[in-house]
N, C-alpha and C. Protein backbone atom coordinates (compact mmCIF):
# COMPACT_ATOMS: atom_id res chain seq x y z
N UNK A 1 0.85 -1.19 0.00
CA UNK A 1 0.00 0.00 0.00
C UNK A 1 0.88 1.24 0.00
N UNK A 2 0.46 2.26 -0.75
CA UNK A 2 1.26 3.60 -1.33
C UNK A 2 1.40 4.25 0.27
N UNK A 3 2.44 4.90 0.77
CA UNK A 3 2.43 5.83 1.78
C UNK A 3 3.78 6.67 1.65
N UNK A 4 3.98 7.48 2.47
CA UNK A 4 5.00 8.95 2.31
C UNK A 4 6.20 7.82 2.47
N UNK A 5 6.88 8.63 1.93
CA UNK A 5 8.13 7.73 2.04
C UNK A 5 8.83 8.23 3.35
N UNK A 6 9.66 7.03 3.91
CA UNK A 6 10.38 7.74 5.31
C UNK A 6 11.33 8.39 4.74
N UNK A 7 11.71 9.65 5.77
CA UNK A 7 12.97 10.34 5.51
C UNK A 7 14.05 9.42 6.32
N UNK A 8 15.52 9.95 6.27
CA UNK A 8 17.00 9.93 6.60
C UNK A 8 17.03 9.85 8.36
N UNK A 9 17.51 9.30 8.96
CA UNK A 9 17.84 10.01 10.37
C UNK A 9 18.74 11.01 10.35
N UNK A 10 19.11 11.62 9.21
CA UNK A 10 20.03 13.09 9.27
C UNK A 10 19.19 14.29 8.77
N UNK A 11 17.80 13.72 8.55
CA UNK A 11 17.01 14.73 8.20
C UNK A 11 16.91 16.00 8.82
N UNK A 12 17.29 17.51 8.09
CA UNK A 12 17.00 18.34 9.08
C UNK A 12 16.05 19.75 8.76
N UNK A 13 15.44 20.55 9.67
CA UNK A 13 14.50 21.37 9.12
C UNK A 13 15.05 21.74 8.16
N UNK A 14 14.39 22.14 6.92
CA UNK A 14 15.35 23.20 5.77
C UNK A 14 14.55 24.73 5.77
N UNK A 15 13.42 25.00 6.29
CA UNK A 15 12.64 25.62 6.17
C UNK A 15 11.39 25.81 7.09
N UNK A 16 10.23 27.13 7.13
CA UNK A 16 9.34 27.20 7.34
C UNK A 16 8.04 27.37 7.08
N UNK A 17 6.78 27.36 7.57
CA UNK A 17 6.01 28.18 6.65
C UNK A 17 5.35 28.38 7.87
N UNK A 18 4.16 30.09 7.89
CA UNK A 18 3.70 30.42 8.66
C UNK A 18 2.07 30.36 8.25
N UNK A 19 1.29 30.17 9.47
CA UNK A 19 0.16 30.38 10.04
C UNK A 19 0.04 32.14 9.47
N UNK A 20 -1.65 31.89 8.26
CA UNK A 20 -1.49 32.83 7.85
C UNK A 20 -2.52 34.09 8.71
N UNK A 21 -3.55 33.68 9.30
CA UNK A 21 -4.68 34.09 10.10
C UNK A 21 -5.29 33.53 11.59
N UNK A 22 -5.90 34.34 11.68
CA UNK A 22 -6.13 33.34 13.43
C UNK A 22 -5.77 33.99 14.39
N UNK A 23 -6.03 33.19 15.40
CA UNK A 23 -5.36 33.37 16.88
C UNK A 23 -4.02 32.78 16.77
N UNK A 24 -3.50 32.14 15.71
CA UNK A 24 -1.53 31.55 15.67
C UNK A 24 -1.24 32.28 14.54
N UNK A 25 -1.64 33.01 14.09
CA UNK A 25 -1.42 34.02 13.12
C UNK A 25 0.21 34.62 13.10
N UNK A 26 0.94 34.32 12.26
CA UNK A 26 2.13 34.42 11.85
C UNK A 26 3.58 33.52 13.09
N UNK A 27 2.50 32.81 13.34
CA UNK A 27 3.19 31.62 13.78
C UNK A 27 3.88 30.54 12.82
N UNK A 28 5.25 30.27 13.31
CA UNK A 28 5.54 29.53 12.42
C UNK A 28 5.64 27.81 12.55
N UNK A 29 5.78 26.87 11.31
CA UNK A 29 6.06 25.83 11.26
C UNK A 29 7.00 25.04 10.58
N UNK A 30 7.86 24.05 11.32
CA UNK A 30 9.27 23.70 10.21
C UNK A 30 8.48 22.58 9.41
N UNK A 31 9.53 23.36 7.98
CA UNK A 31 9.14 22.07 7.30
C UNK A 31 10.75 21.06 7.04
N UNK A 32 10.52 19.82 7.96
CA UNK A 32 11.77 18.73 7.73
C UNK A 32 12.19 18.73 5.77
N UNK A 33 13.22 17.88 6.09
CA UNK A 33 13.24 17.21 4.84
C UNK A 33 12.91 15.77 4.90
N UNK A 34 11.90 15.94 4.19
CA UNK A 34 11.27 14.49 3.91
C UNK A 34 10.57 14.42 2.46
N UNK A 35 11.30 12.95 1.98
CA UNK A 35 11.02 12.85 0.55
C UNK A 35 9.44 12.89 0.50
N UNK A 36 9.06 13.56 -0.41
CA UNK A 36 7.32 13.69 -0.74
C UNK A 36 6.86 14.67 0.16
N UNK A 37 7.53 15.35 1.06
CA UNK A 37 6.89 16.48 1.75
C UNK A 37 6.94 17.58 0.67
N UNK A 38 6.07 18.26 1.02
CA UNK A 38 5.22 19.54 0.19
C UNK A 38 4.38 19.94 0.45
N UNK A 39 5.07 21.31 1.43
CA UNK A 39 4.03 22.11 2.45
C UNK A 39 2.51 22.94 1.01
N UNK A 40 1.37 23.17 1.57
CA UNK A 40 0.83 23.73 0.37
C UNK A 40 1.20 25.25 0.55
N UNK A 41 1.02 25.12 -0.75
CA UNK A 41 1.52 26.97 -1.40
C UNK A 41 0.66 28.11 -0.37
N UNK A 42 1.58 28.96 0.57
CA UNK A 42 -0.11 29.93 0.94
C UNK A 42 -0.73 30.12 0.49
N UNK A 43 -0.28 30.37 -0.90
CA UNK A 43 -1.90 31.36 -1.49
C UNK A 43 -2.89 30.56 -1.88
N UNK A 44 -2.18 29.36 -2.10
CA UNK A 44 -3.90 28.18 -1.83
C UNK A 44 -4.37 27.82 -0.77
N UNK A 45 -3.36 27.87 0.51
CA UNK A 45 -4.26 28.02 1.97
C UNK A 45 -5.10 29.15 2.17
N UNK A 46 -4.51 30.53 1.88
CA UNK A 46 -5.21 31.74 1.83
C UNK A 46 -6.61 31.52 1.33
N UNK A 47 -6.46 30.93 -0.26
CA UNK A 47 -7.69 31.47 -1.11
C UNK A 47 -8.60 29.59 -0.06
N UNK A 48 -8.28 28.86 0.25
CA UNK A 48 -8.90 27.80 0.70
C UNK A 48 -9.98 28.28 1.86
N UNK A 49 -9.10 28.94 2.58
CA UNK A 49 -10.06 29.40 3.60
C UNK A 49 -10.71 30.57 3.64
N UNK A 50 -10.90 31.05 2.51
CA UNK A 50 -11.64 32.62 2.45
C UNK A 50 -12.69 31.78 1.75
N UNK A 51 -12.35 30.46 1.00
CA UNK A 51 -13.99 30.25 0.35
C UNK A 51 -14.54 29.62 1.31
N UNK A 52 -13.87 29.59 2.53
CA UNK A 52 -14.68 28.30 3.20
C UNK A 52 -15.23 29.82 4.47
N UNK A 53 -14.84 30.64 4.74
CA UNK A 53 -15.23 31.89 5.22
C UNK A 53 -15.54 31.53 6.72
N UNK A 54 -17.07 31.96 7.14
CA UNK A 54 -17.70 31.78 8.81
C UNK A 54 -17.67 29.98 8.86
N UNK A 55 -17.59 29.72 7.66
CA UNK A 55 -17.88 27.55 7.92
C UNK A 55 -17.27 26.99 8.90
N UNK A 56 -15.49 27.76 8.48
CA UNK A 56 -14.42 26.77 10.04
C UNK A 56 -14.95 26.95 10.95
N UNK A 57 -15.32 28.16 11.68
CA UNK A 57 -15.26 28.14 12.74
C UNK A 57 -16.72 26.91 13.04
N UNK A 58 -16.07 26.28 14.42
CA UNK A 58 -16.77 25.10 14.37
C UNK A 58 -16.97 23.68 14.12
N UNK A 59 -16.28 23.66 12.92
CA UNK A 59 -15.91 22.52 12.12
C UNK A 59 -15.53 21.47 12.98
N UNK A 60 -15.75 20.25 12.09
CA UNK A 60 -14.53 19.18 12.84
C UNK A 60 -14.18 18.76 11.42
N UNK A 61 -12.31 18.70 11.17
CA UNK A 61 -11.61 18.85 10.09
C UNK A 61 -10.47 17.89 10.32
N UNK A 62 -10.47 16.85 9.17
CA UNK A 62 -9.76 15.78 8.94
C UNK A 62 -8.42 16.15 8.14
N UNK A 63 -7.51 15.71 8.29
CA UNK A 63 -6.31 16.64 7.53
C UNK A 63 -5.53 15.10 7.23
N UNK A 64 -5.86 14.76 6.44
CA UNK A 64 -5.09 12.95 6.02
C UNK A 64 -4.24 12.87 5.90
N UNK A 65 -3.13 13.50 4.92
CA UNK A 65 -1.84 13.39 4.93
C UNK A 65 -1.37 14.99 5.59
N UNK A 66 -0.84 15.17 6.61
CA UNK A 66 -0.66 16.00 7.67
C UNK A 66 0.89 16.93 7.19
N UNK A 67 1.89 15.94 6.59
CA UNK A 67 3.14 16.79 6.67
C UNK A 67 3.97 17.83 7.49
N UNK A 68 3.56 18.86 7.32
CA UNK A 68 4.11 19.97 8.17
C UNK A 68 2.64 19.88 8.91
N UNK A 69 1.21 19.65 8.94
CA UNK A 69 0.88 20.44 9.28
C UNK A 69 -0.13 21.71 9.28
N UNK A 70 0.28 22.34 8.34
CA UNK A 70 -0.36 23.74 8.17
C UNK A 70 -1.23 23.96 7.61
N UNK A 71 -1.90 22.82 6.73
CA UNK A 71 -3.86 23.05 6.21
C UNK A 71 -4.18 22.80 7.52
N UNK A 72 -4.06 21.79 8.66
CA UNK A 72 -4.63 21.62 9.54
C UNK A 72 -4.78 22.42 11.17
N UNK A 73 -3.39 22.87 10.98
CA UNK A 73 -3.17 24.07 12.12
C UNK A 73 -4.00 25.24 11.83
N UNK A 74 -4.10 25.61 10.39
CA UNK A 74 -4.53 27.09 9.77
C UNK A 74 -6.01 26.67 10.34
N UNK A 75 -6.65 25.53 10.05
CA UNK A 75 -8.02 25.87 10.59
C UNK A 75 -8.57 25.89 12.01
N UNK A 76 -7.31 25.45 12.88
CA UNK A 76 -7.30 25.58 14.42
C UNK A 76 -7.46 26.92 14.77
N UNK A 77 -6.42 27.48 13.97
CA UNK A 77 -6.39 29.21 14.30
C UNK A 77 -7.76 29.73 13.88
N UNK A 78 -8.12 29.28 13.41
CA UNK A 78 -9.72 30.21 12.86
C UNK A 78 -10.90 29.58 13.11
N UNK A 79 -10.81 28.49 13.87
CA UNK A 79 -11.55 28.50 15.22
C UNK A 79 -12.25 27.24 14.72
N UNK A 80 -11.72 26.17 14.26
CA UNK A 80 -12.35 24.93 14.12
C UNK A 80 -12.29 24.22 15.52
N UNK A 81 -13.31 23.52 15.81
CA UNK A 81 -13.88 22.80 16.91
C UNK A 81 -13.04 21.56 16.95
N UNK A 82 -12.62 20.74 15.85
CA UNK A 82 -11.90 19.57 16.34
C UNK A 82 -11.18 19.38 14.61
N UNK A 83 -9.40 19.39 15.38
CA UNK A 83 -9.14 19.04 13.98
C UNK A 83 -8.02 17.80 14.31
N UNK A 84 -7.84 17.03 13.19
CA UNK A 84 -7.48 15.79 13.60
C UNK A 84 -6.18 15.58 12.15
N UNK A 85 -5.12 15.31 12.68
CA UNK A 85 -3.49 15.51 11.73
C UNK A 85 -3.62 14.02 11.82
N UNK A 86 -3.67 13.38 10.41
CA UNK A 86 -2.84 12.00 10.21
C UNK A 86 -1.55 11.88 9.75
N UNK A 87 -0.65 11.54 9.94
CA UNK A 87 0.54 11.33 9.58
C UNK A 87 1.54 9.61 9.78
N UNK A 88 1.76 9.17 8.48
CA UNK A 88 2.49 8.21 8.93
C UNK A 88 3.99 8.47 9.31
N UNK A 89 4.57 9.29 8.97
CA UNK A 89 5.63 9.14 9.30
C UNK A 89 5.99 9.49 10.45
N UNK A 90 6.64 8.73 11.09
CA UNK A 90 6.94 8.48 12.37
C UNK A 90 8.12 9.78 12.94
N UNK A 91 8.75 10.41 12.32
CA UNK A 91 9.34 11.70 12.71
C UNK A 91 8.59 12.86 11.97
N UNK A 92 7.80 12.98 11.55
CA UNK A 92 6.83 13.88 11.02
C UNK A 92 5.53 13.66 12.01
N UNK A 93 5.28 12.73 12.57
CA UNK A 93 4.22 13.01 13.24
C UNK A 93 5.12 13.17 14.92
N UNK A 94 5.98 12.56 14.87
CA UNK A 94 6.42 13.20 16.65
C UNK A 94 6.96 15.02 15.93
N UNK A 95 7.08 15.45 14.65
CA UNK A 95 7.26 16.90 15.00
C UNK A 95 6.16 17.72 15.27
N UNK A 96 4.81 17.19 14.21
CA UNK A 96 3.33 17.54 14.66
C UNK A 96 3.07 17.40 15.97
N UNK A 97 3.74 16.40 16.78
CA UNK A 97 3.13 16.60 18.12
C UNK A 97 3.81 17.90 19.27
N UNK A 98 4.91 17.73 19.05
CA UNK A 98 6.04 18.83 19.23
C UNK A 98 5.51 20.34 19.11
N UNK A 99 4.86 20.55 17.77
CA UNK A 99 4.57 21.88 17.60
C UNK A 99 3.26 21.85 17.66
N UNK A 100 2.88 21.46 18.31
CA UNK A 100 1.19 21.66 18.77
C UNK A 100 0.97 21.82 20.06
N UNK A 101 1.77 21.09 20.57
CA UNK A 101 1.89 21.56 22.23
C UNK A 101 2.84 22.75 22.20
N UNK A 102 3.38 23.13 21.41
CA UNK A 102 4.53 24.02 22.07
C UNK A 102 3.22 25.68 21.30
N UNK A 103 2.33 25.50 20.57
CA UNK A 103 1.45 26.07 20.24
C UNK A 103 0.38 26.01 21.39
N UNK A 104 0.27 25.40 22.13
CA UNK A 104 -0.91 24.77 22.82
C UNK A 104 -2.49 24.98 22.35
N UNK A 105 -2.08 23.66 21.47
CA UNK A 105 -3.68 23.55 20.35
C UNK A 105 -3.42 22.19 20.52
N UNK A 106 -2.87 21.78 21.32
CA UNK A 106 -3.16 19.99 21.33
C UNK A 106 -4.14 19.52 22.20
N UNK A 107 -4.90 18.35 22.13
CA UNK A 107 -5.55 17.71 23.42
C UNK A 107 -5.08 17.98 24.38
N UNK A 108 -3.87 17.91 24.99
CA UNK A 108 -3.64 17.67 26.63
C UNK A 108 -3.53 19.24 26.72
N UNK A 109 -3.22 20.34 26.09
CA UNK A 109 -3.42 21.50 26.54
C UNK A 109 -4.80 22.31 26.47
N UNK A 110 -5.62 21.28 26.31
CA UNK A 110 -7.06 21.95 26.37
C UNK A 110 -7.29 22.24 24.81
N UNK A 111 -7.04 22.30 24.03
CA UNK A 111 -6.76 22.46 22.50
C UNK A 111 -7.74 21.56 21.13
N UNK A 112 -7.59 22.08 20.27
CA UNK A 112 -8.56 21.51 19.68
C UNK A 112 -7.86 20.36 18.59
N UNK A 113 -6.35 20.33 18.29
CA UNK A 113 -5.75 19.23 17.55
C UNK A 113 -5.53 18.16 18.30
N UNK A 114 -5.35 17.27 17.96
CA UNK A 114 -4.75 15.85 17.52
C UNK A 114 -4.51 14.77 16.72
N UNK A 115 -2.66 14.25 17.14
CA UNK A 115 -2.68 14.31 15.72
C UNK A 115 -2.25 12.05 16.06
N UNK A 116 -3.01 12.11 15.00
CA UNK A 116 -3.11 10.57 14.55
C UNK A 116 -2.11 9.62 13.83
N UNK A 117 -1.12 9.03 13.85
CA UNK A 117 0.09 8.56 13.39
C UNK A 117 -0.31 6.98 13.11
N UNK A 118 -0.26 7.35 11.91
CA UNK A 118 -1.09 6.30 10.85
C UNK A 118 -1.27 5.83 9.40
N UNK A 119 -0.90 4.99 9.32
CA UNK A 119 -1.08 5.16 7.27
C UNK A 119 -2.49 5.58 7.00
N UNK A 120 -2.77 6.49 5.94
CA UNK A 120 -4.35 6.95 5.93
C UNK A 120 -5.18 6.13 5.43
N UNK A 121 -4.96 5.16 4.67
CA UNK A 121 -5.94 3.93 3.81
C UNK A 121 -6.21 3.17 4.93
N UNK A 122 -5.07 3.08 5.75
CA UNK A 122 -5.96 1.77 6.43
C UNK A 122 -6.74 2.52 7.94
N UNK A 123 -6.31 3.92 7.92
CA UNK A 123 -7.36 4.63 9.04
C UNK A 123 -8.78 4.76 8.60
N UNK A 124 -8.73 4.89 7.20
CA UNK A 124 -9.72 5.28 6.71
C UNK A 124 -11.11 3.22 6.64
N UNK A 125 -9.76 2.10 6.20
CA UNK A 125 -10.89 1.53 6.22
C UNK A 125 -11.45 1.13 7.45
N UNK A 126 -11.24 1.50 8.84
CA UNK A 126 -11.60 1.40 10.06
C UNK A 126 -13.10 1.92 10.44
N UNK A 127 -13.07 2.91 9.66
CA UNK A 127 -14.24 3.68 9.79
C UNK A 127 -14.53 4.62 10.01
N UNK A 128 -15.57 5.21 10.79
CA UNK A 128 -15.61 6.61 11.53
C UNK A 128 -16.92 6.97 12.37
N UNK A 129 -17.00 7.20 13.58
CA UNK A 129 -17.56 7.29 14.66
C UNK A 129 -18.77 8.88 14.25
N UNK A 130 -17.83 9.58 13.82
CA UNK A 130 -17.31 11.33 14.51
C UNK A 130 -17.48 11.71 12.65
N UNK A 131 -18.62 11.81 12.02
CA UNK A 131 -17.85 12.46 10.74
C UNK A 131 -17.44 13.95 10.83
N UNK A 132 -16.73 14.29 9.85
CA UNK A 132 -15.87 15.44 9.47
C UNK A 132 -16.69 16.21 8.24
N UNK A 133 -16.55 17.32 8.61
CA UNK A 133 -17.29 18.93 8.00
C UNK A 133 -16.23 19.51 7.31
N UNK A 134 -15.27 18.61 7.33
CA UNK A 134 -13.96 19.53 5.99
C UNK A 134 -13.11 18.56 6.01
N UNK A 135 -12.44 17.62 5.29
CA UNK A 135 -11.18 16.55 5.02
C UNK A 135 -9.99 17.86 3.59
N UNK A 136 -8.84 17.93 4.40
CA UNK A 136 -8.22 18.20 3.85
C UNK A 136 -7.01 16.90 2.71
N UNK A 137 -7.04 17.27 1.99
CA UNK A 137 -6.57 15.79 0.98
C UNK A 137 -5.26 16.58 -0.11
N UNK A 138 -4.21 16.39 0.70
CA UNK A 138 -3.27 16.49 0.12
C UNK A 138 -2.07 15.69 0.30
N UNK A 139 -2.56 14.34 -0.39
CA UNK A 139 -1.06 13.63 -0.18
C UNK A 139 0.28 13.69 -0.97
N UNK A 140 1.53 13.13 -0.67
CA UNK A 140 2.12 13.26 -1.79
C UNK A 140 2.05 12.58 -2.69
N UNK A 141 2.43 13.61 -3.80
CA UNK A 141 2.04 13.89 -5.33
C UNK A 141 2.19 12.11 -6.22
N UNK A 142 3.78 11.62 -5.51
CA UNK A 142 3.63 10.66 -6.40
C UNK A 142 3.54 9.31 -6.41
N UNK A 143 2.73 9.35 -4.74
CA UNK A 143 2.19 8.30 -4.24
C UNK A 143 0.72 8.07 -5.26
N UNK A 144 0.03 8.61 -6.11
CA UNK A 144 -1.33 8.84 -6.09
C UNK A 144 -2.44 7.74 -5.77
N UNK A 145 -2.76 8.87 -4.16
CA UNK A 145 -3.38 8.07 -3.68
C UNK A 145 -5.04 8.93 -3.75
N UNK A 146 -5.25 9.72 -4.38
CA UNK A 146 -6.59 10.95 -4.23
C UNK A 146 -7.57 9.55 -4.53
N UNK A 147 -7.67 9.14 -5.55
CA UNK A 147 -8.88 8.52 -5.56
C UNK A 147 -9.11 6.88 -4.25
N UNK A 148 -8.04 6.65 -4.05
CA UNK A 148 -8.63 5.70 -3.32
C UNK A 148 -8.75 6.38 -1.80
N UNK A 149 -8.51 7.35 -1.34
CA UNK A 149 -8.44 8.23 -0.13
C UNK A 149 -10.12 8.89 -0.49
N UNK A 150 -10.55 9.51 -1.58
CA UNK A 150 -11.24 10.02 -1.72
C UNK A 150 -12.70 8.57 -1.61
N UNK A 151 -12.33 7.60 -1.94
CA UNK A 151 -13.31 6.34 -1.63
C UNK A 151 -13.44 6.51 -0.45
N UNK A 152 -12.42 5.46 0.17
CA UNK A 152 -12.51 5.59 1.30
C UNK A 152 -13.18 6.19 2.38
N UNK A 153 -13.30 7.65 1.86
CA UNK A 153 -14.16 8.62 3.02
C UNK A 153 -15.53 8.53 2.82
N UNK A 154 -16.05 7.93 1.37
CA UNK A 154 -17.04 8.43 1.43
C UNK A 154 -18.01 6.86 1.55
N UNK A 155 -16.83 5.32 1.62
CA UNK A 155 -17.05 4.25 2.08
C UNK A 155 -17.52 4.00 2.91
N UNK A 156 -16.66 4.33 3.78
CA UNK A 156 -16.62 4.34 4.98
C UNK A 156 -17.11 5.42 6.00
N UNK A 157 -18.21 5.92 5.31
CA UNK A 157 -18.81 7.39 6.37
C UNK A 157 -17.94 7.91 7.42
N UNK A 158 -16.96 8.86 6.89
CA UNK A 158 -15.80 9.77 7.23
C UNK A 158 -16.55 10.94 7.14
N UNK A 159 -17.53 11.11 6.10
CA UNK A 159 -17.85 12.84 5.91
C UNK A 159 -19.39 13.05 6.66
N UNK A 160 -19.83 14.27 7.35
CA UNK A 160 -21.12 14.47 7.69
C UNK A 160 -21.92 15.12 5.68
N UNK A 161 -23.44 15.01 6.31
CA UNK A 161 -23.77 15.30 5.34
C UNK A 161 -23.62 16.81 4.30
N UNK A 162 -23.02 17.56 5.18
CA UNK A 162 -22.73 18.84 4.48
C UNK A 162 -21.21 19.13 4.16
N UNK A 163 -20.45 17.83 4.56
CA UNK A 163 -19.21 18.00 4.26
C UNK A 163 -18.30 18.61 2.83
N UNK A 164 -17.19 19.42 3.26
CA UNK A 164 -16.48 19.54 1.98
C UNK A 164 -15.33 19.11 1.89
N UNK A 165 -14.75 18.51 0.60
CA UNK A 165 -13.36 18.03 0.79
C UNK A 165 -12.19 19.12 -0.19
N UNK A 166 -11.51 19.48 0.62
CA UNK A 166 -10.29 20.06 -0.34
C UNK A 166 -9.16 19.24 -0.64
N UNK A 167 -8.85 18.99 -1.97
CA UNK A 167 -7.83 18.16 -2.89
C UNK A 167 -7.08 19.27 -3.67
N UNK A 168 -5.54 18.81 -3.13
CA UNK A 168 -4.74 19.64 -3.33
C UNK A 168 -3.68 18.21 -4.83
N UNK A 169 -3.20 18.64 -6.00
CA UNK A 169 -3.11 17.58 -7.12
C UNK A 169 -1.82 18.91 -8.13
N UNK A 170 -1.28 17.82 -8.53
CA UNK A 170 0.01 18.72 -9.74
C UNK A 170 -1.11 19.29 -11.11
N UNK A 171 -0.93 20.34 -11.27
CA UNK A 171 -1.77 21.11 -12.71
C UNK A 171 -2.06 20.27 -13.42
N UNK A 172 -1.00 19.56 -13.87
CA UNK A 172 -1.36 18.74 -15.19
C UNK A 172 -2.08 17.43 -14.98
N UNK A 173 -2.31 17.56 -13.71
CA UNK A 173 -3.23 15.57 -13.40
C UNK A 173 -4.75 15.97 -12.41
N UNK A 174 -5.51 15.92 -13.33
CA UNK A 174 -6.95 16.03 -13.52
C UNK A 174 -7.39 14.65 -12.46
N UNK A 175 -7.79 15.20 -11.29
CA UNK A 175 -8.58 14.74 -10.06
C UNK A 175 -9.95 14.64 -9.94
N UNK A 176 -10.99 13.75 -10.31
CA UNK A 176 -12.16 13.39 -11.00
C UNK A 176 -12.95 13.47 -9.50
N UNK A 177 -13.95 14.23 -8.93
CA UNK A 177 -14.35 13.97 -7.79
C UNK A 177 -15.46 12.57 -8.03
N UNK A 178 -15.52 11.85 -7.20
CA UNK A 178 -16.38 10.40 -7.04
C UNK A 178 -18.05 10.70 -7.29
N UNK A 179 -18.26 9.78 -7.57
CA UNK A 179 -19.86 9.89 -8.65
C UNK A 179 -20.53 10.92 -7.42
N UNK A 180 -21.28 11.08 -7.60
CA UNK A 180 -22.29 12.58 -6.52
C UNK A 180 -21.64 13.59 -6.29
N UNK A 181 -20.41 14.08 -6.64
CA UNK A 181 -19.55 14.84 -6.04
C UNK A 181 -19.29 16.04 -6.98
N UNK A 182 -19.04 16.97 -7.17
CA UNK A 182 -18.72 18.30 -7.84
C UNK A 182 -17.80 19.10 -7.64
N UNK A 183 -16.82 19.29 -8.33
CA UNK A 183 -15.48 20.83 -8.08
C UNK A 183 -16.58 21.79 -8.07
N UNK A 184 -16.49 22.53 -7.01
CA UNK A 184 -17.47 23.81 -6.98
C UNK A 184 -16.15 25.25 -6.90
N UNK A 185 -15.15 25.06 -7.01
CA UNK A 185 -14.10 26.15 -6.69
C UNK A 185 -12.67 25.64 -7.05
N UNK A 186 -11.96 26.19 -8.15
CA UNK A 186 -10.54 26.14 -8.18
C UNK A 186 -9.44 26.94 -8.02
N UNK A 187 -8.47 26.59 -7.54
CA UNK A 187 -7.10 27.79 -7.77
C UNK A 187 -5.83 27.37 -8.12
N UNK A 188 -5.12 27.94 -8.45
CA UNK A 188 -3.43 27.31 -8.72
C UNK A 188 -2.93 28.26 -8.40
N UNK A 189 -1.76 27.29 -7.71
CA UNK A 189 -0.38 28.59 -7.72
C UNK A 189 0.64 27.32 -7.89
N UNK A 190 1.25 28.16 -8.93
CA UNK A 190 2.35 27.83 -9.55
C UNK A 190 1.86 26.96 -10.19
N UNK A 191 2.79 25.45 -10.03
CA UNK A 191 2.43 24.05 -10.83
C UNK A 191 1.22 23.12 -9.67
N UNK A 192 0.46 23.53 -8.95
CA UNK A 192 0.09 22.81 -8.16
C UNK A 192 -1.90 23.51 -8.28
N UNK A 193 -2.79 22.89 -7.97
CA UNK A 193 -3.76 23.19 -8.24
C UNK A 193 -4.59 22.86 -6.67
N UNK A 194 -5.71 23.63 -6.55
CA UNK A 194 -6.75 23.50 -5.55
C UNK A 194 -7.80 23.28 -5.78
N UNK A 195 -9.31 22.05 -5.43
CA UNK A 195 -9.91 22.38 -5.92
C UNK A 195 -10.92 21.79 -4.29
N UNK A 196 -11.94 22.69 -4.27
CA UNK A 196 -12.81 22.65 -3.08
C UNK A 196 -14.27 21.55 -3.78
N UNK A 197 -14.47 20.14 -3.34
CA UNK A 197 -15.65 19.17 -4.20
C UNK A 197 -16.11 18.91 -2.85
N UNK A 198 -17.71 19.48 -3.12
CA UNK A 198 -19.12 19.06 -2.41
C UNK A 198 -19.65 18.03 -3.45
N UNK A 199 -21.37 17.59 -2.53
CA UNK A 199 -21.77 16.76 -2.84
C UNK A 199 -22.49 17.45 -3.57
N UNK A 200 -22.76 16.99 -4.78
CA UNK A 200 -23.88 17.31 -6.12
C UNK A 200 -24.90 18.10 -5.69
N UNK A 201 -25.86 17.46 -4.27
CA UNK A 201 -27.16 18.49 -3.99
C UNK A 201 -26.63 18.95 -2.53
N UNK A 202 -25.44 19.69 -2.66
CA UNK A 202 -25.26 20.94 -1.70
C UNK A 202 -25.89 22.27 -2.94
């Protein structure tokens, strides 16, 4: 089964990216080196959450392939009710845990993240208790895993009924949302594309 590839044990931050709004608002986050990591572009976090507007706040928001992080932190800051970081990699998710407490937006600090250390296919065929009002879906690029991640959720009742999913995909590779489903909103920056898919009768 496709998953992030592990990094090096000499892996080291090379970089950051910041929390663009919110209450962690220009807070920052490292991004490791890890093969297939690829923090998303701000200006598709930016334009992501201006279409999604008064919705976060509230939310409970699934963030599947987690990486750095920062689709899923950004909606903590703007006041989502429960957001939940999957990550398999095992030094990518102890840094998610690291910078969430040191943010104090984790569970044990009263906080609204936690983060789940897990391959996402097989979290996903487990099930889901608790559905989610926003799944963020950006794995890496050349694992492609969108369509069977994108099953999965909707298999396995992952999404509530008003849910939206954002799929983050390279320009040139056309991401088909699953039968009932609709791109209602796109953006690109650079070589990388955004596209926000509800269900047909939203």
């Amino acid at each position: 089964m496709p998953t992030r590839s592990r990094r090096s044990p000499n892996s080291q931050t090379l970089s950051s990216v910041r929390i663009i709004a919110g209450s962690l608002r220009g807070s920052k986050l490292p991004v490791l080196d890890a093969p297939g990591l690829r923090p998303s572009p701000d200006r598709l976090r930016e334009t992501l959450y201006n279409w999604l507007g008064p919705r976060i706040a509230g939310a409970r928001v699934l963030d599947l392939y987690a990486g750095t992080g920062a689709l899923g932190i950004e909606a903590a800051s703007r006041g989502a009710a429960a957001v939940s970081l999957v990550e398999f990699d095992r030094r990518l998710a102890q840094s998610l845990r690291e910078q969430t407490a040191r943010l104090r937006v984790d569970a044990g600090s009263g906080g609204a993240v936690s983060v789940i250390e897990s391959n996402a296919l097989s979290l996903l065929e487990r099930g889901c208790e608790s559905p989610f009002d926003l799944v963020l879906l950006d794995p890496p690029f050349a694992a492609d895993l969108w369509s069977a991640s994108l099953q999965g959720l909707i298999d396995q009742a992952w999404l509530s009924d008003d849910a939206q999913i954002y799929v983050e995909s390279p320009l040139d590779q056309s991401i088909m949302p699953p039968a009932g489903w609709a791109s209602r909103r796109q953006a690109r920056a650079g070589q990388v594309l955004g596209q926000l898919i509800t269900p047909t009768n939203q």
